[in-house]
Protein backbone atom coordinates (compact mmCIF):
# COMPACT_ATOMS: atom_id res chain seq x y z
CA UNK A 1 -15.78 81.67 40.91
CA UNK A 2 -17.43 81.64 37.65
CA UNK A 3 -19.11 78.06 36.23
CA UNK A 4 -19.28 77.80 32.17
CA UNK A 5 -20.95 74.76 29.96
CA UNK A 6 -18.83 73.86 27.10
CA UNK A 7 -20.12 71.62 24.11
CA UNK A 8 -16.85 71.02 22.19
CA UNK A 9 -13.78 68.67 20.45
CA UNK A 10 -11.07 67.32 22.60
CA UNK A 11 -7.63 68.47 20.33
CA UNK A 12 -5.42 65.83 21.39
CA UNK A 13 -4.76 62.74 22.84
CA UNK A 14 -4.93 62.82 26.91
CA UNK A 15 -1.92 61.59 28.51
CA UNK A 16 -2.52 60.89 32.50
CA UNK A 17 -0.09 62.38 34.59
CA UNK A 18 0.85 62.78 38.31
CA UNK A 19 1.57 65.96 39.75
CA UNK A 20 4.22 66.24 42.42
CA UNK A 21 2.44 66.01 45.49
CA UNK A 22 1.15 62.37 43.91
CA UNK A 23 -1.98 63.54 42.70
CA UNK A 24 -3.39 62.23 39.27
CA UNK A 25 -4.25 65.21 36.52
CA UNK A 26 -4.93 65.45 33.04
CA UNK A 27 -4.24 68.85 30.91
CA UNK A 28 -5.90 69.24 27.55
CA UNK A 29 -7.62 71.59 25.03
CA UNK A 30 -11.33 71.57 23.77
CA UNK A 31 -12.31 73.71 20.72
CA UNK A 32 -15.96 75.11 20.76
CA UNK A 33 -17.08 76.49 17.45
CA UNK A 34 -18.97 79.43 18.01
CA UNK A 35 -21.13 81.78 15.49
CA UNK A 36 -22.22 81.03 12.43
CA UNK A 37 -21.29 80.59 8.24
CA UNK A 38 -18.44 83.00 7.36
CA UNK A 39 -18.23 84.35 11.04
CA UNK A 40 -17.95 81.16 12.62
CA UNK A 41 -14.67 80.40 14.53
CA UNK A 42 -13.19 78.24 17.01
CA UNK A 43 -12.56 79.28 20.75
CA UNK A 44 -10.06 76.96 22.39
CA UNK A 45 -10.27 76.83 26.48
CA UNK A 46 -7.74 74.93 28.06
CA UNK A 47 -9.05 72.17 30.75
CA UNK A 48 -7.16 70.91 33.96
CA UNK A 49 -8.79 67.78 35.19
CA UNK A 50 -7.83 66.14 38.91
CA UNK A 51 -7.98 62.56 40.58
CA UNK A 52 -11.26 60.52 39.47
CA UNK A 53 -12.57 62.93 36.90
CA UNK A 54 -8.66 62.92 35.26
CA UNK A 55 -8.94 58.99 35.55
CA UNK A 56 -12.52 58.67 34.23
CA UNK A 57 -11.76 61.01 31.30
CA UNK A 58 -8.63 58.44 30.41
CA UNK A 59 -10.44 55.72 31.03
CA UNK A 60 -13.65 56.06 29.03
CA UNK A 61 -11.58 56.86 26.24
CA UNK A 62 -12.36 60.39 25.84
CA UNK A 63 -9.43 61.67 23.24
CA UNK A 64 -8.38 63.26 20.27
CA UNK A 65 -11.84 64.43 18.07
CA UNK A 66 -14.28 63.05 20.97
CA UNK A 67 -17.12 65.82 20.99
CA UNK A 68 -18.09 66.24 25.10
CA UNK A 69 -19.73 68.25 27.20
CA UNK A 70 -17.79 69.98 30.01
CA UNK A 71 -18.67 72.05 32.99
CA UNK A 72 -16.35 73.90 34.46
CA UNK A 73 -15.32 76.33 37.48
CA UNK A 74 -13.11 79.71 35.45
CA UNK A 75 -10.05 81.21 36.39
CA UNK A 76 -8.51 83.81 34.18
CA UNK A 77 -4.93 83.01 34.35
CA UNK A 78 -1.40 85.37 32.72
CA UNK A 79 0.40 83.06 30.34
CA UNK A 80 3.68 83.64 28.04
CA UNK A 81 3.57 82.83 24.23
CA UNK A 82 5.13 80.73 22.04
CA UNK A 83 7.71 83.73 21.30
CA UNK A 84 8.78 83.91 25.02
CA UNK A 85 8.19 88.09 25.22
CA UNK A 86 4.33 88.57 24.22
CA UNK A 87 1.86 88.23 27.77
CA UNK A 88 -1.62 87.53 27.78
CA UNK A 89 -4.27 86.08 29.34
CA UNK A 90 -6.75 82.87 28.51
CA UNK A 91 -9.03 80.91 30.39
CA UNK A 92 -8.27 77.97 32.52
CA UNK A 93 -11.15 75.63 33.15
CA UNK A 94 -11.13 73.47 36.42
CA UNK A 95 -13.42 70.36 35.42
CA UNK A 96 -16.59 69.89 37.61
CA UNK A 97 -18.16 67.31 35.24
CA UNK A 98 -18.21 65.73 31.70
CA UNK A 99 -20.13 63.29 29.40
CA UNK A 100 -20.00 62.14 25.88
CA UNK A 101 -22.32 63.86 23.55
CA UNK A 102 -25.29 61.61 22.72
CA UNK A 103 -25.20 60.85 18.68
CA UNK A 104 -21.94 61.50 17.95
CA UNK A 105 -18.76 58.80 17.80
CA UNK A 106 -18.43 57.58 21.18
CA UNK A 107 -21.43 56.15 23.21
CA UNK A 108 -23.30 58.78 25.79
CA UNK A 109 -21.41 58.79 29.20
CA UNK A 110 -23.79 60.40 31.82
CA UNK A 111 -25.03 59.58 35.24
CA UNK A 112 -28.25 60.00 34.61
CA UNK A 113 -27.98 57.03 32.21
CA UNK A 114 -26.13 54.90 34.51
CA UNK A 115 -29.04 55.20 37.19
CA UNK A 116 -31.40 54.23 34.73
CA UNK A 117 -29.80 51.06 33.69
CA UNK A 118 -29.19 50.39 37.15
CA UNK A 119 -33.25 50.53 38.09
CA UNK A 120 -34.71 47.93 39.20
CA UNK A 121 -37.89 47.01 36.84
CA UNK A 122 -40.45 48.17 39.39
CA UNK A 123 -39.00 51.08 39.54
CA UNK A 124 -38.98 51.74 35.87
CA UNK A 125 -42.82 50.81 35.32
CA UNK A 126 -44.09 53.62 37.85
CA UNK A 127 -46.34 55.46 36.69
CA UNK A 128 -45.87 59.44 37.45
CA UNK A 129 -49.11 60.96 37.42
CA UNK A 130 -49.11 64.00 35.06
CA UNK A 131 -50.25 67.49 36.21
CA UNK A 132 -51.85 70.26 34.01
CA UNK A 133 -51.13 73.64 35.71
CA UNK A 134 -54.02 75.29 34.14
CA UNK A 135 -56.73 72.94 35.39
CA UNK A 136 -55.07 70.58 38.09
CA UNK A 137 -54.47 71.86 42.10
CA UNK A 138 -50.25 71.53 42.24
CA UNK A 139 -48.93 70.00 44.94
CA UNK A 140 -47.23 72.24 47.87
């Protein structure tokens, strides 16, 4: 299966929901804007989140106009219109992992934050020795 990276706008609010076996999921749309001046546009993928990543999304407020990051397993899936005749197809995206995007509204949500925080100080003063590939032996 196909992975993608999205950097995008959630379109509307997310409403948790359970799906019939019991199982916690959250639906939604993210718009990407993608080219430039007159030939930007938007491309809208629709996202299926399940359990803890469905729960976290809710939870850490992710909504309407929050501007994430997204990766993603693809699945190119038939779908009806709105008029009930016209087929086509669009991309469903199975989420693998998300975050906030650092500078914008909401406040960065990655792991790789969370560990730092969670350091303890000796940990954080470490020095890593820097290596010079032109003039220093690399480690094996």
């Amino acid at each position: 299966m196909a992975q993608i990276f999205v950097f995008g706008n959630v379109t509307a609010d997310l409403r948790l929901q359970v799906s019939t076996n019991g199982t916690q999921y959250v639906c939604f749309d993210i718009g990407e804007h993608i080219g430039y001046g007159e030939a930007q546009h938007t491309q809208f993928y629709q996202v299926w989140a399940w359990g803890q990543d469905a729960q976290r999304l809710v939870g850490k407020g992710a909504g309407k106009g929050s501007f994430i990051w997204i990766t993603d397993a693809v699945e190119l899936v038939d779908y009806t219109k709105k008029d009930g005749v016209t087929k086509d197809k669009k991309l469903k995206l199975i989420l693998d992992n998300w975050g906030f995007v650092p500078g914008r509204r909401e406040k960065p949500d990655t792991d790789w934050t969370r560990k730092q925080e969670e350091q303890p100080a000796s940990a954080a003063s470490t020095q890593i020795e820097e290596l010079d590939g032109e003039r220093d032996v690399l480690p094996e």
